[in-house]
Protein backbone atom coordinates (compact mmCIF):
# COMPACT_ATOMS: atom_id res chain seq x y z
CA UNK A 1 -31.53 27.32 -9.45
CA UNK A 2 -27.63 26.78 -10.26
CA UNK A 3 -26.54 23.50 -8.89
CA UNK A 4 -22.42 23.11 -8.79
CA UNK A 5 -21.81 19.80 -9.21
CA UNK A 6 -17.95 19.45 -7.23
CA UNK A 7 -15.13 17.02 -8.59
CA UNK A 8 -12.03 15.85 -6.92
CA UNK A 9 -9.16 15.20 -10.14
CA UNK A 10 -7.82 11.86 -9.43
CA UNK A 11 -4.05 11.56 -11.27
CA UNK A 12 -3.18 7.96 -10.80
CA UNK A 13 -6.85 7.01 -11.64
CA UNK A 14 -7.27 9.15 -14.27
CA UNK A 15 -10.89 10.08 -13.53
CA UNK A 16 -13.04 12.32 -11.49
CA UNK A 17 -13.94 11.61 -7.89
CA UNK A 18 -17.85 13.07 -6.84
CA UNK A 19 -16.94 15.67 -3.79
CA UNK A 20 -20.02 16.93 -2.79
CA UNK A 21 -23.18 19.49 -4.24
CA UNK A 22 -23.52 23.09 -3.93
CA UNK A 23 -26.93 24.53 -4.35
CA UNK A 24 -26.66 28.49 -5.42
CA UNK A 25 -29.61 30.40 -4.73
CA UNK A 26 -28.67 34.36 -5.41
CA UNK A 27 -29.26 35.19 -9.03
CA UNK A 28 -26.34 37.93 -8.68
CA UNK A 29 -22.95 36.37 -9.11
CA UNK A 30 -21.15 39.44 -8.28
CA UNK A 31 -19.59 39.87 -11.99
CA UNK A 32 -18.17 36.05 -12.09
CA UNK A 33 -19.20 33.77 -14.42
CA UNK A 34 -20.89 30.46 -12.97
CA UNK A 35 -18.00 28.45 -12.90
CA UNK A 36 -15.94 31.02 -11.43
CA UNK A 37 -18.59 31.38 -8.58
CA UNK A 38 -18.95 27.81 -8.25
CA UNK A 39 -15.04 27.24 -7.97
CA UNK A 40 -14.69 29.71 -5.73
CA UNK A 41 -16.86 28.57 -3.18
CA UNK A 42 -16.14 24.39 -3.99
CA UNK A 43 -12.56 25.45 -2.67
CA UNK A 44 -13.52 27.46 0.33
CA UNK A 45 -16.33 24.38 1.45
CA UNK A 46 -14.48 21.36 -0.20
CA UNK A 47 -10.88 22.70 -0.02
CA UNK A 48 -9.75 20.77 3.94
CA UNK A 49 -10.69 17.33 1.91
CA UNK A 50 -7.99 17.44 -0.23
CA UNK A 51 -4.28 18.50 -0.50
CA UNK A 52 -4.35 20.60 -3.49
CA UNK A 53 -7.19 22.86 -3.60
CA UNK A 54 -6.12 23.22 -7.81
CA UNK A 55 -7.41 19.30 -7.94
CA UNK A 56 -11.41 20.88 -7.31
CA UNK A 57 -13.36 21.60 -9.89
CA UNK A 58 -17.15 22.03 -10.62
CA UNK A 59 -19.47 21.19 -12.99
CA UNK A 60 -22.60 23.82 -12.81
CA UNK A 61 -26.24 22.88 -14.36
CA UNK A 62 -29.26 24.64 -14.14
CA UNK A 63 -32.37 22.97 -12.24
CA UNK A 64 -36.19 23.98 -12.52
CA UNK A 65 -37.69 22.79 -9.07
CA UNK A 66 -40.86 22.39 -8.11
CA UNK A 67 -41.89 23.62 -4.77
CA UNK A 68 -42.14 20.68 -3.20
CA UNK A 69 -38.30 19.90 -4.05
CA UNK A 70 -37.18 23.42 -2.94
CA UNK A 71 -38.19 22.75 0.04
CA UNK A 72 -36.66 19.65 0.38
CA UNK A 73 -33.16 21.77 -0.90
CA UNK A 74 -32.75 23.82 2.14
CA UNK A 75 -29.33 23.04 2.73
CA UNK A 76 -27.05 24.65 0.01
CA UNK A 77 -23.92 21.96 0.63
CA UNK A 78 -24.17 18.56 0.21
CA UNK A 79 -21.40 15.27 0.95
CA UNK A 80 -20.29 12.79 -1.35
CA UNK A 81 -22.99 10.62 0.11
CA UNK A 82 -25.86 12.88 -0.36
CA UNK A 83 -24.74 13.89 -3.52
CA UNK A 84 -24.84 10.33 -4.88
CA UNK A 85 -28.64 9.65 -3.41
CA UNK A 86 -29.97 12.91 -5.00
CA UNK A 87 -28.43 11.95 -8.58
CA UNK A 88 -30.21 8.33 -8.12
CA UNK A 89 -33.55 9.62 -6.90
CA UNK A 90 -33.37 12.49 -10.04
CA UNK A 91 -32.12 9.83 -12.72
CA UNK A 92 -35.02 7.41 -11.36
CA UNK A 93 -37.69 10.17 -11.48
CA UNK A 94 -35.92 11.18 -15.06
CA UNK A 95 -37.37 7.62 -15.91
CA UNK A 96 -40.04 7.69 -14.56
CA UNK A 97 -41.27 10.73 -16.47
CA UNK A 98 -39.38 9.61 -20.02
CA UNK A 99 -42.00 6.52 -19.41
CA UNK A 100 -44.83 8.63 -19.35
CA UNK A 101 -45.34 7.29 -15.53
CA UNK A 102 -45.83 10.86 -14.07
């Protein structure tokens, strides 16, 4: 499962600003490239949020789910605020395994 990680670019900060998460589930990209695909569709769900659609940009990174976390994955767009509790619940399981707990 391609996950597009989406990115706000921040001038007068100088850093990246967490927008949201797509979640792709076709395996066809229709002759893009994953970026492309991901880009293309950060802009068209992301794009009101901001005033220069040029400022999105995506970050895409393959995940191997279990079924138990597909399920949990039915929506395929995700806020800022979602976004940020799934990357803390998959760095603390990422622990968790690295310490041989699971």
């Amino acid at each position: 499962m391609v996950v597009y990680k989406v990115f706000c670019k921040n001038y007068e900060l100088k850093k990246a600003e967490p927008m949201g998460m797509l979640i792709e589930r076709r395996k066809d990209l229709r002759g893009m490239n994953q970026v492309e695909s991901g880009l293309r569709w950060a802009k068209s769900a992301f794009g009101h949020l901001v005033e220069n659609k040029q400022t999105i940009f995506v970050v895409p990174d393959e995940w191997d789910l279990g079924t138990d976390d597909r399920v949990r994955m039915e929506k395929e767009i995700f806020t800022k605020e979602e976004f940020l509790e799934i990357m803390k619940v998959m760095g603390q399981e990422a622990k968790r395994k690295k310490k041989g707990w699971d």
